[in-house]
C-alpha atoms as a PDB file:
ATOM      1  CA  UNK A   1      97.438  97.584  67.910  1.00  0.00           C
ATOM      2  CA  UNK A   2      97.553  97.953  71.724  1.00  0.00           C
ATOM      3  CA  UNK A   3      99.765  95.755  73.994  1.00  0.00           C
ATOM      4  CA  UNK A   4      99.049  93.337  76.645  1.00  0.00           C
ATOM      5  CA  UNK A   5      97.411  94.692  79.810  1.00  0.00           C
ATOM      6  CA  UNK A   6      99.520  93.483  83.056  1.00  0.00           C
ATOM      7  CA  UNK A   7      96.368  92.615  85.404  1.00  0.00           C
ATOM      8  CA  UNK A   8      97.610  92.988  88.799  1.00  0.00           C
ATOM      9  CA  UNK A   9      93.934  91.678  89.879  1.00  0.00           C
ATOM     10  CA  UNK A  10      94.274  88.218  88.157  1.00  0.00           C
ATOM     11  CA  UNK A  11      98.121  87.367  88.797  1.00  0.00           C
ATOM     12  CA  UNK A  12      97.702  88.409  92.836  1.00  0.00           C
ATOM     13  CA  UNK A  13      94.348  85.697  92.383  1.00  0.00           C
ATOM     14  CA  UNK A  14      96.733  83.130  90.868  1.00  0.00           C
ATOM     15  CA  UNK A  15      99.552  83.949  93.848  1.00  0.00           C
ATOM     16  CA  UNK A  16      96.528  83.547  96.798  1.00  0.00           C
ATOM     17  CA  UNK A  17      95.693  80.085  95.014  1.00  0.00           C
ATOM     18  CA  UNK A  18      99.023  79.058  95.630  1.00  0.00           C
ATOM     19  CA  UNK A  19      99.458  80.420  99.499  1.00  0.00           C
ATOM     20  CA  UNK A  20      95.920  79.103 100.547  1.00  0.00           C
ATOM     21  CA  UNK A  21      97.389  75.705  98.996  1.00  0.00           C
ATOM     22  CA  UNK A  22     100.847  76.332 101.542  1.00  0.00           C
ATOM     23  CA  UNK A  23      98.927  77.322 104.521  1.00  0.00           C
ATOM     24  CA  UNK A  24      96.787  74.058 104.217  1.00  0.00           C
ATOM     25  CA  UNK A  25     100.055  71.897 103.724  1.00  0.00           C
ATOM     26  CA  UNK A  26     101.585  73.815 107.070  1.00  0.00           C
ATOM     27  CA  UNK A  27      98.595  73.599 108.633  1.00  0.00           C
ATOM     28  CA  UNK A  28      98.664  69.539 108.304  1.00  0.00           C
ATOM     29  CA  UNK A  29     102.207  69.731 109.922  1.00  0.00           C
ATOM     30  CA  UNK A  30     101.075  71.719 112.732  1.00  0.00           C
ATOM     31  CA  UNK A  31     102.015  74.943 111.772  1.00  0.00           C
ATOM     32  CA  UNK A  32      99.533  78.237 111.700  1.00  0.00           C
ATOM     33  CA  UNK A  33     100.971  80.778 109.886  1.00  0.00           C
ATOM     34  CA  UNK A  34     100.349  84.095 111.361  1.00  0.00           C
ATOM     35  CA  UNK A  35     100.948  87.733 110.909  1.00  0.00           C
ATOM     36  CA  UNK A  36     101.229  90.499 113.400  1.00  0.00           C
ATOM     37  CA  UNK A  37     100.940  94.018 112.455  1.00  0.00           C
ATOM     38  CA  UNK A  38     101.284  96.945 114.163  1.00  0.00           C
ATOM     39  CA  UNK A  39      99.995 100.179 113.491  1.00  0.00           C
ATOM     40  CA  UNK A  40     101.131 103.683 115.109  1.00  0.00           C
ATOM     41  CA  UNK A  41      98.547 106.705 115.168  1.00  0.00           C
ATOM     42  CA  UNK A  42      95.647 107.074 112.996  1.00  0.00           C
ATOM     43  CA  UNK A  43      96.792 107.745 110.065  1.00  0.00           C
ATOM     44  CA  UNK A  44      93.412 107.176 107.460  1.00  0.00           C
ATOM     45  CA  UNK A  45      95.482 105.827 104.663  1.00  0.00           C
ATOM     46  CA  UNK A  46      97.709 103.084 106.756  1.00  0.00           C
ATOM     47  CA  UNK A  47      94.609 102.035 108.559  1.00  0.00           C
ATOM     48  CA  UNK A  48      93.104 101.248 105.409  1.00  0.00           C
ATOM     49  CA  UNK A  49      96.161  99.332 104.003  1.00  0.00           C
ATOM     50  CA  UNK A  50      96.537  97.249 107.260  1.00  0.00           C
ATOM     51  CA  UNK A  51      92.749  96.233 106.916  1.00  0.00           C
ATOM     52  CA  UNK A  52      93.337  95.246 103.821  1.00  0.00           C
ATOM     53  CA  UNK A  53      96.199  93.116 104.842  1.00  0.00           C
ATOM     54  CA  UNK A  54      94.058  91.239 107.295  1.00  0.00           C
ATOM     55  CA  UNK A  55      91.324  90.708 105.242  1.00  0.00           C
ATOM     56  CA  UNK A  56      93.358  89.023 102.407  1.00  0.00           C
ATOM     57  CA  UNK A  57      95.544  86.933 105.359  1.00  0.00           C
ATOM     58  CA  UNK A  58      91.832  86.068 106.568  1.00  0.00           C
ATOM     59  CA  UNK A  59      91.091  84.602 102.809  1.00  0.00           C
ATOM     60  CA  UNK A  60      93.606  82.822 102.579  1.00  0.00           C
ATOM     61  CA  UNK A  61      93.626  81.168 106.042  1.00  0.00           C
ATOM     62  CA  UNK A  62      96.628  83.113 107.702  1.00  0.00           C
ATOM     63  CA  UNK A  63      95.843  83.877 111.718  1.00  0.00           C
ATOM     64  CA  UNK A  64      96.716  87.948 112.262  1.00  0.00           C
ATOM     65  CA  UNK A  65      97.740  89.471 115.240  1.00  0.00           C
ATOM     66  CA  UNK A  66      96.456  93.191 115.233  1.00  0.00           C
ATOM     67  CA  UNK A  67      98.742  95.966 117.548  1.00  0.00           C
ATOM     68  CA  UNK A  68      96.690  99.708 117.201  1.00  0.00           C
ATOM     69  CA  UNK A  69      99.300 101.860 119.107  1.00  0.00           C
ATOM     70  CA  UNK A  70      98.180 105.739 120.254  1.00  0.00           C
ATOM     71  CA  UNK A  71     100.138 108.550 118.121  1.00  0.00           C
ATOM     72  CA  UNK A  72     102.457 109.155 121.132  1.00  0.00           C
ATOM     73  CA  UNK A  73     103.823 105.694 121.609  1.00  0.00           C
ATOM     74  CA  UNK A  74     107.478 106.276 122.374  1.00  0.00           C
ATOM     75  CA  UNK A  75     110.361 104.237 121.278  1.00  0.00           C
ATOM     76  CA  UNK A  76     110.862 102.358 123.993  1.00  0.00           C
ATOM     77  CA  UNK A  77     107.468 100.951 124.143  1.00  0.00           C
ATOM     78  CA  UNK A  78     107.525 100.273 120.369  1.00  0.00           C
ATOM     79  CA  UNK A  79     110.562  98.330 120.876  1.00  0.00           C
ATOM     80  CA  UNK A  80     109.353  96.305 123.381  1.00  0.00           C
ATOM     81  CA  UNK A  81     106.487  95.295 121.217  1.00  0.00           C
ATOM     82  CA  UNK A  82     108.444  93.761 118.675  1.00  0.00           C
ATOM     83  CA  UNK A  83     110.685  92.344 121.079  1.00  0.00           C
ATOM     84  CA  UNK A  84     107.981  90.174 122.580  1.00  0.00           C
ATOM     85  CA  UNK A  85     106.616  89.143 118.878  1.00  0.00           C
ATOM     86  CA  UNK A  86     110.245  88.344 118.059  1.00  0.00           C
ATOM     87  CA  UNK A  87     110.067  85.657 120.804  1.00  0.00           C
ATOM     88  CA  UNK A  88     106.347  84.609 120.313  1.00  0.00           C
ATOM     89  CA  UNK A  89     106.732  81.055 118.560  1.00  0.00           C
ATOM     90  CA  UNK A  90     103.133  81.669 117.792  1.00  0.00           C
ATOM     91  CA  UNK A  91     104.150  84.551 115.429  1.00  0.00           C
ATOM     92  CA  UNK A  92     105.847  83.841 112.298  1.00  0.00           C
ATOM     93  CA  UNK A  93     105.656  87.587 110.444  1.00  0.00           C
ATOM     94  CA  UNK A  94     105.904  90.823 111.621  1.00  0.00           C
ATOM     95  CA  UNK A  95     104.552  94.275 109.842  1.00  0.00           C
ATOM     96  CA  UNK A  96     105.294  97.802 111.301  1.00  0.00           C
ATOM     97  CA  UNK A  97     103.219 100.108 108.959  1.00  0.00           C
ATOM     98  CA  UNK A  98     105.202 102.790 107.424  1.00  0.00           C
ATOM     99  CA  UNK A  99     105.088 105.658 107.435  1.00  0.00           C
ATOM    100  CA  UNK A 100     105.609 106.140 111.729  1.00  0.00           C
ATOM    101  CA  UNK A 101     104.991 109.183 113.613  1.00  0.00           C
ATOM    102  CA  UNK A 102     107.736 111.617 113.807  1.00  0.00           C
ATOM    103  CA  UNK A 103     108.662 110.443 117.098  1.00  0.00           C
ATOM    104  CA  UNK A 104     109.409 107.424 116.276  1.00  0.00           C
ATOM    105  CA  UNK A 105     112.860 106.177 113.905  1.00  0.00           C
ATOM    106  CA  UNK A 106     111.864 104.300 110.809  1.00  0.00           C
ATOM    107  CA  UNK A 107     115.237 102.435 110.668  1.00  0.00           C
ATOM    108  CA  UNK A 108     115.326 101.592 114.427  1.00  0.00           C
ATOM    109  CA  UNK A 109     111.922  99.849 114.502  1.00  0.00           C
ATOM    110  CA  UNK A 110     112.695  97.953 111.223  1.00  0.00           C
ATOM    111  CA  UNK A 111     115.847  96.769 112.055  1.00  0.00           C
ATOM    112  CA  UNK A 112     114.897  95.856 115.475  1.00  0.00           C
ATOM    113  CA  UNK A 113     112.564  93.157 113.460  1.00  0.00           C
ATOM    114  CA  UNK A 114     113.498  89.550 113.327  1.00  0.00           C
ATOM    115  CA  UNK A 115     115.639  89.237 109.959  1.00  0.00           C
ATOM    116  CA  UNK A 116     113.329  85.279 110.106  1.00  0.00           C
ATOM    117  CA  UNK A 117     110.036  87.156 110.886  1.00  0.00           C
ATOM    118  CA  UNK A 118     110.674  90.602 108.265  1.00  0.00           C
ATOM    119  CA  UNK A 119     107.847  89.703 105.746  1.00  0.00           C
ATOM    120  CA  UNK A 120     108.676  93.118 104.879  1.00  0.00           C
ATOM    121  CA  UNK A 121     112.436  92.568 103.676  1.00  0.00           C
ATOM    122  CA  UNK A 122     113.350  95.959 104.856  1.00  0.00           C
ATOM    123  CA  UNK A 123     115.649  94.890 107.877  1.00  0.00           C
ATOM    124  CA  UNK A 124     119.437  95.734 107.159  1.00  0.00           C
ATOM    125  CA  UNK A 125     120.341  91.527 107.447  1.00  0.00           C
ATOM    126  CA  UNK A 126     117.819  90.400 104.495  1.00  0.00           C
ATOM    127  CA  UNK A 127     118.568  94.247 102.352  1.00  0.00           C
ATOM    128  CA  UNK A 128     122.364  92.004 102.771  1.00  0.00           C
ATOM    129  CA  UNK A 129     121.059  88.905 101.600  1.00  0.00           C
ATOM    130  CA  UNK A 130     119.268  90.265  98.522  1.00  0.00           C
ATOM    131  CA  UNK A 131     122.400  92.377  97.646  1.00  0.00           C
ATOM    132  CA  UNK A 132     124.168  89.115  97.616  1.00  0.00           C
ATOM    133  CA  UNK A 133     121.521  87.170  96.077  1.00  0.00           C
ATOM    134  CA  UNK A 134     120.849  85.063  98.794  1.00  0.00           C
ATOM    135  CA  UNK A 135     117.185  86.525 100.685  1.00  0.00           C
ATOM    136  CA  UNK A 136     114.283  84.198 101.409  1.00  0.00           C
ATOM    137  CA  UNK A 137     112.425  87.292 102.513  1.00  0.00           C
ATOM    138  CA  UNK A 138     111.968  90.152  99.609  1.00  0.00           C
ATOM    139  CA  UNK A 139     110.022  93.674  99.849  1.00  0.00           C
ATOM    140  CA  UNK A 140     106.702  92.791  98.652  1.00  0.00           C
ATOM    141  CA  UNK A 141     106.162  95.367  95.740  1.00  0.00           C
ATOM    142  CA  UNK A 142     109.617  94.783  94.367  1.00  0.00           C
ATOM    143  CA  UNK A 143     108.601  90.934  94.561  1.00  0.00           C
ATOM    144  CA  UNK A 144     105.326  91.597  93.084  1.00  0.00           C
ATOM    145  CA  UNK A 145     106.463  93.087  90.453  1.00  0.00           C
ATOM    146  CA  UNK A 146     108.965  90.312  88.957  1.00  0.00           C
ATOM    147  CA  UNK A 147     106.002  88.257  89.699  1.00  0.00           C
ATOM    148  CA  UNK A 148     104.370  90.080  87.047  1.00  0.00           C
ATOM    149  CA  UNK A 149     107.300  89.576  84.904  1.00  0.00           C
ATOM    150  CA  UNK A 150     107.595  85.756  85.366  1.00  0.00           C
ATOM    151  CA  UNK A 151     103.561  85.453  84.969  1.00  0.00           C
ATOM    152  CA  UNK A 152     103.908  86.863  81.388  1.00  0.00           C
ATOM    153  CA  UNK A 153     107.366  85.054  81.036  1.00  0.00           C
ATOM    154  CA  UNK A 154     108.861  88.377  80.232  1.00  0.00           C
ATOM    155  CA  UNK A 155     112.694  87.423  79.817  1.00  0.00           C
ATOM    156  CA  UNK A 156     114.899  90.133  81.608  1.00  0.00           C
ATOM    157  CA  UNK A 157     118.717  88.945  80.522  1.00  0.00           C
ATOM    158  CA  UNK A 158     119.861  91.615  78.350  1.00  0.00           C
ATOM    159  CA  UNK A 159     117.327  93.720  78.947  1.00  0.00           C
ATOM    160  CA  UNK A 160     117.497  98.071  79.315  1.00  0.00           C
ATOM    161  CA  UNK A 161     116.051  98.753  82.415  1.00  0.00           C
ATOM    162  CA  UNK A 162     115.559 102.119  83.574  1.00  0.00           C
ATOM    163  CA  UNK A 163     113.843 102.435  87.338  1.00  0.00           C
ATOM    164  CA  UNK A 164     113.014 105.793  87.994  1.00  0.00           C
ATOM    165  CA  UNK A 165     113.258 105.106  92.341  1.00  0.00           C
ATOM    166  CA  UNK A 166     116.015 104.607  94.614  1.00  0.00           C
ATOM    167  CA  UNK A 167     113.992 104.312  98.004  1.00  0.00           C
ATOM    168  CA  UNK A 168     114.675 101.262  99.915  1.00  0.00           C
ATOM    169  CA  UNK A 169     110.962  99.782  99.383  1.00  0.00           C
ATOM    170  CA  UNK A 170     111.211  99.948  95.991  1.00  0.00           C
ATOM    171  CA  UNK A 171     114.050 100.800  94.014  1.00  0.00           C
ATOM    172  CA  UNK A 172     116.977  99.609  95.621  1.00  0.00           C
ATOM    173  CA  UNK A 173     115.326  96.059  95.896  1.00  0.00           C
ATOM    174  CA  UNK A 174     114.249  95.968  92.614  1.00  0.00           C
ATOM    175  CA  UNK A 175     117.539  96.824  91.272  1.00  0.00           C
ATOM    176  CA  UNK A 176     119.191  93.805  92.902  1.00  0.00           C
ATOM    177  CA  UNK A 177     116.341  91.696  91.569  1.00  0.00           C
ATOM    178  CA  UNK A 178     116.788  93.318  88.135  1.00  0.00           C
ATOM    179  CA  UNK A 179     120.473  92.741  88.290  1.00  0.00           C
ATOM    180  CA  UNK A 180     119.986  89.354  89.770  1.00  0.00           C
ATOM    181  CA  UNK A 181     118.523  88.332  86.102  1.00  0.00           C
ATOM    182  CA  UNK A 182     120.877  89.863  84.465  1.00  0.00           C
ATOM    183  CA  UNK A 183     118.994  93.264  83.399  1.00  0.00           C
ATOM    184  CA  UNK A 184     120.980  96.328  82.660  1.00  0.00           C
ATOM    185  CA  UNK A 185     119.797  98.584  85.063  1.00  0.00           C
ATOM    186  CA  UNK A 186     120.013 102.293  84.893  1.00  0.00           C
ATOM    187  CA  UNK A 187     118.350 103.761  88.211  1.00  0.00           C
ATOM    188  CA  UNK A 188     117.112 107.415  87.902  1.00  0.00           C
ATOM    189  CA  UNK A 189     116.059 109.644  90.527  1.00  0.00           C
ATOM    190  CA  UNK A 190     114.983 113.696  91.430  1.00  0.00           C
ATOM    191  CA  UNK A 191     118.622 114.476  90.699  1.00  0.00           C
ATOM    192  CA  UNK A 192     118.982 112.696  87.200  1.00  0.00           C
ATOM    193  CA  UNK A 193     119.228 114.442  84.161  1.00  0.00           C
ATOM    194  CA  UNK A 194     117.642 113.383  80.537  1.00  0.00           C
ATOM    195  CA  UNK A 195     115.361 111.161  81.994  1.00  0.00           C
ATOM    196  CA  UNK A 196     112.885 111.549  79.212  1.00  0.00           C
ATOM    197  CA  UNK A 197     116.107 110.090  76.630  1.00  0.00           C
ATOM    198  CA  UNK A 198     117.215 107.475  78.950  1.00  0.00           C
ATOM    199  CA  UNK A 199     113.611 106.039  79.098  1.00  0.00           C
ATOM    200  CA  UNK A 200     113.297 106.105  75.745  1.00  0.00           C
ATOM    201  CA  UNK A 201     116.486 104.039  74.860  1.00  0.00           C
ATOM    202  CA  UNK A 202     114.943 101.458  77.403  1.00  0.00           C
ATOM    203  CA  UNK A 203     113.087  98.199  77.112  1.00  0.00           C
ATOM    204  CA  UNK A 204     111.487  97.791  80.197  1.00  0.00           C
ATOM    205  CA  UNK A 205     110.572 101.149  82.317  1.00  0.00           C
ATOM    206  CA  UNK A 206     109.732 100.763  86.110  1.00  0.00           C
ATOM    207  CA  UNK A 207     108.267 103.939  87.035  1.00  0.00           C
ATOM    208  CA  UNK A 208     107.175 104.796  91.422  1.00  0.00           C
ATOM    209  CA  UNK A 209     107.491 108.581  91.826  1.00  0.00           C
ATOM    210  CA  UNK A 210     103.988 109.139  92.971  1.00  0.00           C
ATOM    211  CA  UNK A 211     103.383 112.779  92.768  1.00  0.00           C
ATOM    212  CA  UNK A 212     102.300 113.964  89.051  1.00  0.00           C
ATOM    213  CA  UNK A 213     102.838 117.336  89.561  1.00  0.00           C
ATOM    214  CA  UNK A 214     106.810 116.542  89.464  1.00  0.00           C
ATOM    215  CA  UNK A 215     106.739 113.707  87.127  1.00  0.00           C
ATOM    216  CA  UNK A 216     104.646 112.082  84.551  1.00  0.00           C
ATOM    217  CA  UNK A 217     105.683 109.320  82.675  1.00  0.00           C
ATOM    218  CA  UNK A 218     104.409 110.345  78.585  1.00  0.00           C
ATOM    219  CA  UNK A 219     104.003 108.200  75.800  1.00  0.00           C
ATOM    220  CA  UNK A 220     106.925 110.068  73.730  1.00  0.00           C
ATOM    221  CA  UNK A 221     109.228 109.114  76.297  1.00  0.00           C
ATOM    222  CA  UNK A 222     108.686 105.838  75.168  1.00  0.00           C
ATOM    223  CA  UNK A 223     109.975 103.751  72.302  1.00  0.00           C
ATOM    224  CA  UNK A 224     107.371 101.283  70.394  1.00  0.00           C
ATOM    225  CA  UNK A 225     107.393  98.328  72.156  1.00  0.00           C
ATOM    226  CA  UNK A 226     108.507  98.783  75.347  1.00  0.00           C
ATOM    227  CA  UNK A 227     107.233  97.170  78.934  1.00  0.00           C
ATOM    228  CA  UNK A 228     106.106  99.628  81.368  1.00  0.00           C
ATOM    229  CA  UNK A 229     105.642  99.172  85.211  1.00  0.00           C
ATOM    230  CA  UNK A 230     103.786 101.419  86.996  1.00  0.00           C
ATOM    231  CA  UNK A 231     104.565 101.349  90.531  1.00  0.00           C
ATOM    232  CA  UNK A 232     103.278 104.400  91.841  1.00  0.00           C
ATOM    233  CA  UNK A 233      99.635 105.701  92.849  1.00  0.00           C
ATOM    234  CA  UNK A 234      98.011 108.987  94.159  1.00  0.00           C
ATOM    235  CA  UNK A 235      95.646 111.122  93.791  1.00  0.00           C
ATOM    236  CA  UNK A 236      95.608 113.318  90.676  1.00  0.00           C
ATOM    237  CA  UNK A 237      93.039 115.499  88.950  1.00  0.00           C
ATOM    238  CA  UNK A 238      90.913 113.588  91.622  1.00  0.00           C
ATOM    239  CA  UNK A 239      91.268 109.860  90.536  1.00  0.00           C
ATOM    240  CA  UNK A 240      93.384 107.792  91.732  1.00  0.00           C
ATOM    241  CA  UNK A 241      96.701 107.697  89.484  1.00  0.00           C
ATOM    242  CA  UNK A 242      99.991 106.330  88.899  1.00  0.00           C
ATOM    243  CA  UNK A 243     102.941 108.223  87.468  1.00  0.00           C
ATOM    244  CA  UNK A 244     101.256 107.491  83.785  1.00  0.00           C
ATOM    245  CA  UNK A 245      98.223 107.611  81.933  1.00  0.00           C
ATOM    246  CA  UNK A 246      97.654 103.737  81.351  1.00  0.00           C
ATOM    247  CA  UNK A 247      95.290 104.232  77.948  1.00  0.00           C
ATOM    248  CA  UNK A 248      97.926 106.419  76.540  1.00  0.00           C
ATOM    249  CA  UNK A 249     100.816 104.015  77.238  1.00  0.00           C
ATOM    250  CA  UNK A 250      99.054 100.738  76.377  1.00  0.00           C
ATOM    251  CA  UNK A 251      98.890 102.723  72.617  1.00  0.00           C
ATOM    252  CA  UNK A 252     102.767 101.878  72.299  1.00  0.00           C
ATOM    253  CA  UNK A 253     103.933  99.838  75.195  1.00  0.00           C
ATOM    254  CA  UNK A 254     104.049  95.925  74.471  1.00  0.00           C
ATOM    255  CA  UNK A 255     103.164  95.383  78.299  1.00  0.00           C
ATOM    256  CA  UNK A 256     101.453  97.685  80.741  1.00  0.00           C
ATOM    257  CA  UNK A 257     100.031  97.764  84.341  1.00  0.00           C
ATOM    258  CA  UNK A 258      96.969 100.357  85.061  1.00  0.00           C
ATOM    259  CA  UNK A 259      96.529 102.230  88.226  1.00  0.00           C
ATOM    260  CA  UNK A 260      94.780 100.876  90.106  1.00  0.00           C
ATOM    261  CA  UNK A 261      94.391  97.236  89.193  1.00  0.00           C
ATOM    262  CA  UNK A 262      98.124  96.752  88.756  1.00  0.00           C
ATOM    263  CA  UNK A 263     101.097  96.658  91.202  1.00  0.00           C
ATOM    264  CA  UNK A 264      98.959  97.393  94.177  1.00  0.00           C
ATOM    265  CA  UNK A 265      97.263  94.244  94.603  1.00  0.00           C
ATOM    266  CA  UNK A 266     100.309  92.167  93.907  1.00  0.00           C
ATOM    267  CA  UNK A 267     101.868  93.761  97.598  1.00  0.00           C
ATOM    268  CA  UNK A 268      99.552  92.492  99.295  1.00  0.00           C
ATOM    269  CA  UNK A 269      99.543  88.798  97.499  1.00  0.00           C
ATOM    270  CA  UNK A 270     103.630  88.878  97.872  1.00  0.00           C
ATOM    271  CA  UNK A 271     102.791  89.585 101.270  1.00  0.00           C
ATOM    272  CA  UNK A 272     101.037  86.554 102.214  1.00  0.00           C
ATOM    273  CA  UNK A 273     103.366  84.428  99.889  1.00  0.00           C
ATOM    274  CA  UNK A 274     106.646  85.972 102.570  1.00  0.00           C
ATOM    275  CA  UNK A 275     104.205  85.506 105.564  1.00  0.00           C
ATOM    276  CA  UNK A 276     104.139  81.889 104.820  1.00  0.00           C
ATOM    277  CA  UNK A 277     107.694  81.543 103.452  1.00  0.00           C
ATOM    278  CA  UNK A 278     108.599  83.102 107.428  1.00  0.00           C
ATOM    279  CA  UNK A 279     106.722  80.265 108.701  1.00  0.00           C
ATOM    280  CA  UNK A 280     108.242  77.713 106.932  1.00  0.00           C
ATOM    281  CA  UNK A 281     111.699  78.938 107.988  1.00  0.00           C
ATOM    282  CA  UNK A 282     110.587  79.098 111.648  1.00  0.00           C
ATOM    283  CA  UNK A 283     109.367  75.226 111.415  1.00  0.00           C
ATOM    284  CA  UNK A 284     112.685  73.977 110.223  1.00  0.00           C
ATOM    285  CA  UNK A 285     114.736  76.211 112.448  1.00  0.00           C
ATOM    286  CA  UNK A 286     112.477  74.893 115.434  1.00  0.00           C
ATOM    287  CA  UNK A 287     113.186  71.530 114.381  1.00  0.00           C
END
């Protein structure tokens, strides 16, 4: 027998249902929702990924505000950028696509964000709150993911969770979510040793290297039954790939995602769903 595919496709359908409900219900209270991104350089891939984002907002009913910045945008004008969305009323989210030109600090501009308008969750006030158990706003792919979870009803108390990431998109956030359901989470990284037996003592596996050639994720690393999550995707053997090869692990996993088709499109969905959660905490603050 095969386990249960995880269709990224079909839960982030079931997640738009629900915002394009919300944005109608805002709407009726005078509220637009919007979203502002801005994107530095012209970097193919982010391009791509912040068309994406629009198009889905655009589905769904969310206005977008679109900022292209040139490759040498400095600091300083960066900064003021987000300083004036921070004060638009108009504006309820804002997205800096990652990465930035070299030029520019990652932390700086994040931070700099509105902790009320970070549909990202990557400012150092809501990485706090989530520590703490108390953020509104959540990274989207960590979110996405326990979305996946509760679609299934996949109970996590008591469960082994190994999480082979420990950036602050992805693993650190989904560690405090893990935790916050009372998981068991081991968190492995580049520097970890016996990965292959601490995956295969675990019964959920959340893998988001993204480079093949210095991990894969094999079906002997894990035991019969388990859930595996995989977060990652790039190109390998010239497909796109995650850190796993999805009909190997459906074989023994209970629960799977493919790649694509799995966590991706639930980023973008979660997306949306913290766009609209920013505009509902702007309302009430307002009022």
């Amino acid at each position: 027998m095969t386990g249960i595919k995880i269709d990224g496709i079909e839960i982030a359908k079931n997640v738009k249902d629900r915002v394009r409900k919300a944005v109608d219900e805002l709407k009726k209270q005078g509220i637009n929702p919007c979203l502002a991104t801005i994107l530095v350089g012209d970097n193919q891939a982010s391009a791509t990924y912040v068309r994406n984002k629009h198009k889905a907002c655009e589905e769904v009913g969310i206005a977008t505000k679109d900022f292209k910045l040139a490759a040498n945008t400095t600091q300083l004008e960066l900064n003021k950028i987000i300083t004036d969305l921070n004060n638009d009323k108009s504006v309820h989210g804002i997205l800096v696509q990652l990465p930035l030109p070299s030029q520019l600090d990652e932390f700086a501009t994040t931070s700099r964000i509105s902790p009320l308008k970070d549909v990202d969750g990557l400012t150092p006030h809501n990485a706090g709150l989530l520590a703490m158990k108390k953020a509104a706003l959540v990274a989207c792919t960590p979110s996405g993911v326990m979305e996946m979870f509760d679609y299934h009803n996949i109970a996590l108390e008591g469960k082994t969770v190994v999480l082979i990431n420990r950036s602050n998109l992805v693993g650190k956030p989904l560690y405090h979510l893990l935790l916050a359901r009372d998981a068991t989470v081991i968190t492995c990284h580049s520097k970890t040793k016996n990965i292959k037996e601490m995956c295969q003592m675990a019964d959920i596996i959340i893998t988001a290297v993204g480079d093949r050639n210095k991990f894969t994720l094999t079906q002997d690393m894990i035991k019969k039954d388990a859930i595996v999550i995989d977060v990652a995707i790039s190109r390998y053997e010239e497909k796109l790939s995650g850190d796993s090869d999805y009909e190997q692990i459906i074989q023994k996993a209970s629960y799977a995602t493919p790649v694509p088709g799995g966590v991706g499109p639930m980023t973008v969905a979660m997306l949306l769903k913290n766009t609209i959660t920013a505009a509902s905490l702007s309302s009430q603050i307002e009022r």
